[in-house]
Protein backbone atom coordinates (compact mmCIF):
# COMPACT_ATOMS: atom_id res chain seq x y z
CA UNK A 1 87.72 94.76 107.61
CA UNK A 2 86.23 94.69 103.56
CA UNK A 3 87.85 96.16 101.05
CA UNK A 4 86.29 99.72 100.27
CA UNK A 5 86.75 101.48 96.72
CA UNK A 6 86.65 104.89 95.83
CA UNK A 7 87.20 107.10 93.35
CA UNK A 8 88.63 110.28 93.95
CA UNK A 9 88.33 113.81 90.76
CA UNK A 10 90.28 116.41 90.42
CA UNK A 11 87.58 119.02 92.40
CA UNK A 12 88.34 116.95 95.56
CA UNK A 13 92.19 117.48 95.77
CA UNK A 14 94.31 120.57 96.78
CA UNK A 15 96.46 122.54 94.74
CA UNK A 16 99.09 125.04 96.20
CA UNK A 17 101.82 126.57 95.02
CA UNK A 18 105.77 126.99 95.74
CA UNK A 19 108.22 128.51 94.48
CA UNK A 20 108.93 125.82 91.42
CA UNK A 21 105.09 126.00 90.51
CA UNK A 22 102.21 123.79 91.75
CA UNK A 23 101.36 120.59 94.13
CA UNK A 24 98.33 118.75 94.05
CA UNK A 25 97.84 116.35 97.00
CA UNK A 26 95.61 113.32 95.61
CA UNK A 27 95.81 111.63 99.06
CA UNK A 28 96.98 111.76 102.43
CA UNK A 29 96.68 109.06 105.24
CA UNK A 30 95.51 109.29 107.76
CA UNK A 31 92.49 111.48 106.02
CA UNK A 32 92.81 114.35 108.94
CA UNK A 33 96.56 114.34 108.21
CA UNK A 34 98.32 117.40 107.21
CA UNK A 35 101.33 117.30 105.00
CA UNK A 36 102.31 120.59 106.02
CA UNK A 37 102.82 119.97 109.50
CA UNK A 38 104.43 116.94 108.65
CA UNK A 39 101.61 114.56 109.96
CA UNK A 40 101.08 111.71 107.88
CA UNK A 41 102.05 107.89 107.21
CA UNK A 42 101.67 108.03 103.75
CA UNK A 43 101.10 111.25 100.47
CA UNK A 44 100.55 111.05 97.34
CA UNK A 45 100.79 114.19 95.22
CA UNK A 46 101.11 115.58 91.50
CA UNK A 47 103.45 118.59 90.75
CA UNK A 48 104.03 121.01 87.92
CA UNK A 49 108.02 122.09 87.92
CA UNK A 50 107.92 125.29 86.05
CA UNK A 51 112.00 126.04 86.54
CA UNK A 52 114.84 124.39 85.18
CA UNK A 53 116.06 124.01 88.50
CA UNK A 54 114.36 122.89 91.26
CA UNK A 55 116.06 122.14 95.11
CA UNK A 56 113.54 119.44 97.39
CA UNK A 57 112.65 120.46 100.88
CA UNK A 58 114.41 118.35 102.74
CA UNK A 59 112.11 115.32 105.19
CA UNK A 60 113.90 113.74 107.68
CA UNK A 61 112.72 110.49 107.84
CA UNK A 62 110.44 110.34 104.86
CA UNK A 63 111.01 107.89 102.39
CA UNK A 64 110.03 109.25 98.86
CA UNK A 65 109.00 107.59 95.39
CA UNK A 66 109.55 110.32 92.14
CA UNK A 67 107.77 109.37 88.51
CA UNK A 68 107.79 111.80 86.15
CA UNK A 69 104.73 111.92 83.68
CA UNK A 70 106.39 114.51 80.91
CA UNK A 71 109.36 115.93 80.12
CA UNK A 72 112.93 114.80 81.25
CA UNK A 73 114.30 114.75 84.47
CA UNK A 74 118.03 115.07 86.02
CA UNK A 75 118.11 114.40 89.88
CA UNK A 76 120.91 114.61 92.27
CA UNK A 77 121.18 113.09 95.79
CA UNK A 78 123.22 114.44 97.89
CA UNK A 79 126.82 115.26 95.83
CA UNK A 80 127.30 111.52 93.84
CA UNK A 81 124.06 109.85 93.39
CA UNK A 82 122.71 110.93 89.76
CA UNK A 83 119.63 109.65 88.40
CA UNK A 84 117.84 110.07 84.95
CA UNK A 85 113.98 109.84 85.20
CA UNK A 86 111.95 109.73 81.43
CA UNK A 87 108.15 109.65 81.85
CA UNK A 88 106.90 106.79 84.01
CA UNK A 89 110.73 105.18 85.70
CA UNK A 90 110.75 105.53 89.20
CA UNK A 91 113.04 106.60 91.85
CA UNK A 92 113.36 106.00 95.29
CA UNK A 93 114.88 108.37 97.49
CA UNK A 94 115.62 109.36 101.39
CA UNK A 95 113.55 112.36 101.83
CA UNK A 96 116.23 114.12 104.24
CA UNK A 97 119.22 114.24 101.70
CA UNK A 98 119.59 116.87 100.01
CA UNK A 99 117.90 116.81 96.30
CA UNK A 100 118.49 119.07 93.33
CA UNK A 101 117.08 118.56 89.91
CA UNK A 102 117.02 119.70 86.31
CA UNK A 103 113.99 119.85 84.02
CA UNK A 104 110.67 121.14 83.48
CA UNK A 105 108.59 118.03 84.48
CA UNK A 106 105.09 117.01 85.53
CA UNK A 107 105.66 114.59 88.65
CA UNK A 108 104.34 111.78 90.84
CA UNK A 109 105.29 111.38 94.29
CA UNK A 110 104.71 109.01 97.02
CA UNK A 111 105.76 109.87 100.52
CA UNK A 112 106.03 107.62 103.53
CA UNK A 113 106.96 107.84 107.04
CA UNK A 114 105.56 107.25 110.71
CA UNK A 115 106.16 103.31 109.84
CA UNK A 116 104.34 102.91 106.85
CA UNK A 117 105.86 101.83 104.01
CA UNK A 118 105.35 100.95 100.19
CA UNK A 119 105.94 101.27 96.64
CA UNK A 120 105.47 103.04 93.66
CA UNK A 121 105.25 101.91 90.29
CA UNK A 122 103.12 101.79 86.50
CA UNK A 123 100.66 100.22 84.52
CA UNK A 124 100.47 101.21 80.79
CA UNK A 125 97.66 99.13 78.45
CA UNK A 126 97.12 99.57 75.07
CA UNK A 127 93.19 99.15 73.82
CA UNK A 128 92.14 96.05 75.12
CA UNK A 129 94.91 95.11 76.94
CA UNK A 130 94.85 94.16 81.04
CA UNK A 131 96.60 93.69 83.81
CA UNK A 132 96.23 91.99 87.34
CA UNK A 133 97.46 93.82 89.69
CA UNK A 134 98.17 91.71 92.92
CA UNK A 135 98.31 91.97 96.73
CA UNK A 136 102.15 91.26 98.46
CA UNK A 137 103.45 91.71 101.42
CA UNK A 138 100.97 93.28 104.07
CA UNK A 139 100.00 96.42 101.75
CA UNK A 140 96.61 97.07 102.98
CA UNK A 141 95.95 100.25 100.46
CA UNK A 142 96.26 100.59 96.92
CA UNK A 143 96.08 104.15 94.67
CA UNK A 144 96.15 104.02 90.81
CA UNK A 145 95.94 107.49 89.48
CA UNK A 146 95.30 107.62 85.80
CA UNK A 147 97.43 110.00 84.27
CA UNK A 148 96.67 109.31 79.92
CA UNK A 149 93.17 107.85 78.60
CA UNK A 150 90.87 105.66 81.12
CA UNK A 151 91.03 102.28 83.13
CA UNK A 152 88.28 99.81 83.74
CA UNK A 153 89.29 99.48 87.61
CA UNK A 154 87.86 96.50 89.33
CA UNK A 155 84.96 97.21 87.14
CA UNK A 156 84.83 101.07 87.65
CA UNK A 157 85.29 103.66 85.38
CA UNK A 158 88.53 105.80 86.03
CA UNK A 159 89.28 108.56 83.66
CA UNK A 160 92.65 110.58 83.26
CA UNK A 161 93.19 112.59 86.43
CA UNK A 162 91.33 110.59 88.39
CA UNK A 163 92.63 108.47 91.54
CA UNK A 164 91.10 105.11 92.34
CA UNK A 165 91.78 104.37 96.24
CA UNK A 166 91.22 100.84 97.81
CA UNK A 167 91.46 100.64 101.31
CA UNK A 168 91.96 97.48 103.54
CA UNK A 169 92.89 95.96 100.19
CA UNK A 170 92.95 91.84 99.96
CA UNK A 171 92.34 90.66 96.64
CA UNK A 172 93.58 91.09 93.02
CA UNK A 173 92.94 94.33 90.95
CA UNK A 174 92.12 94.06 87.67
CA UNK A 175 92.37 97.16 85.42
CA UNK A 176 91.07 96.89 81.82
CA UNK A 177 91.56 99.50 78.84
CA UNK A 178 88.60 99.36 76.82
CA UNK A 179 89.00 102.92 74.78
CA UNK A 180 91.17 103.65 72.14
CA UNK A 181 93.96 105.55 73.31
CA UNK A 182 96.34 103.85 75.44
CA UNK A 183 96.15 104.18 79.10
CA UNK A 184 98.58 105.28 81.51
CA UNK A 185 98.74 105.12 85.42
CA UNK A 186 100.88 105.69 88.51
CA UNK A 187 100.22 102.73 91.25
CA UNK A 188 101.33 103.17 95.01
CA UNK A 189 100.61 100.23 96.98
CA UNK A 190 100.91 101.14 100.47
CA UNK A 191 101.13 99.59 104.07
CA UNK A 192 99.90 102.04 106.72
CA UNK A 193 100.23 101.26 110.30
């Protein structure tokens, strides 16, 4: 296997709607999966929560990573597990118990099941600042989706709303800011199966 990167723009993913406002699904693995029949190892998506008060569908068996890019987020598992998300913390979550939150948010999610697993966190660089971004464990795909400014990624240009994919990942990233704003990403290193 060689590591294979690509970059994915916004005319390439899929925005629907619900009842809270809209999903965009950046990714889904295996490529001919389909998140609404619940066939997939892993998701990644983008939402726009429109109502104060939003109640998750509920996934058996799907573990789930939340950022929030704006706004302010209250989120309650189940009846005592509250958890306050400000732009770019992370939560983990078991997608089958019951989830209500509070706030009018932009969001990142990752979604795993089927035996893949992962993790979901952030890179933020101010102008000429970098970061390495490593390989652990057996993660074999990494997604950075560039949510403020624009990332040199492993030498390629990725602008905001953008999502730079490596599959059968085995070396370092390196992501570079070279503008002047800083930039601002969402990172889901994945292990598929």
């Amino acid at each position: 296997m060689s590591e294979k990167m690509s970059v994915k723009k916004a005319e390439e993913f899929s925005t629907s709607n619900w009842s809270g406002g809209t999903t965009t699904q950046l990714y889904i693995y295996p490529e001919d999966g389909n998140y609404a029949e619940r066939n997939f190892q892993a998701r990644i998506s983008s939402a726009t929560v429109d109502v104060v008060k939003s109640e998750f569908t509920s996934l058996p068996n799907v573990k789930r990573y939340l950022m929030i890019f704006e706004g302010h987020l209250d989120l309650i598992h189940g009846v005592n597990t509250r958890v306050e998300l400000e732009p770019y913390q992370v939560d983990e979550f078991d997608g089958g118990i019951p989830t209500v939150s509070y706030g009018k948010v932009v969001d990142f999610n990752l979604m795993l099941k089927d035996g893949a697993d992962g993790v979901m966190e952030t890179a933020q660089l101010k102008t000429a600042q970098q970061a390495v971004i490593e390989r652990e464990k057996d993660y074999n795909l990494l997604c950075i989706y560039v949510k403020e400014g624009s990332m040199k990624i492993a030498n390629q240009e990725v602008s905001a709303g953008e999502l730079a994919v490596i599959e059968d990942w085995e070396h370092p990233v390196e992501l570079k800011n070279e503008a002047e704003a800083t930039a601002k990403a969402g990172i889901c290193k994945v292990k598929t199966v």
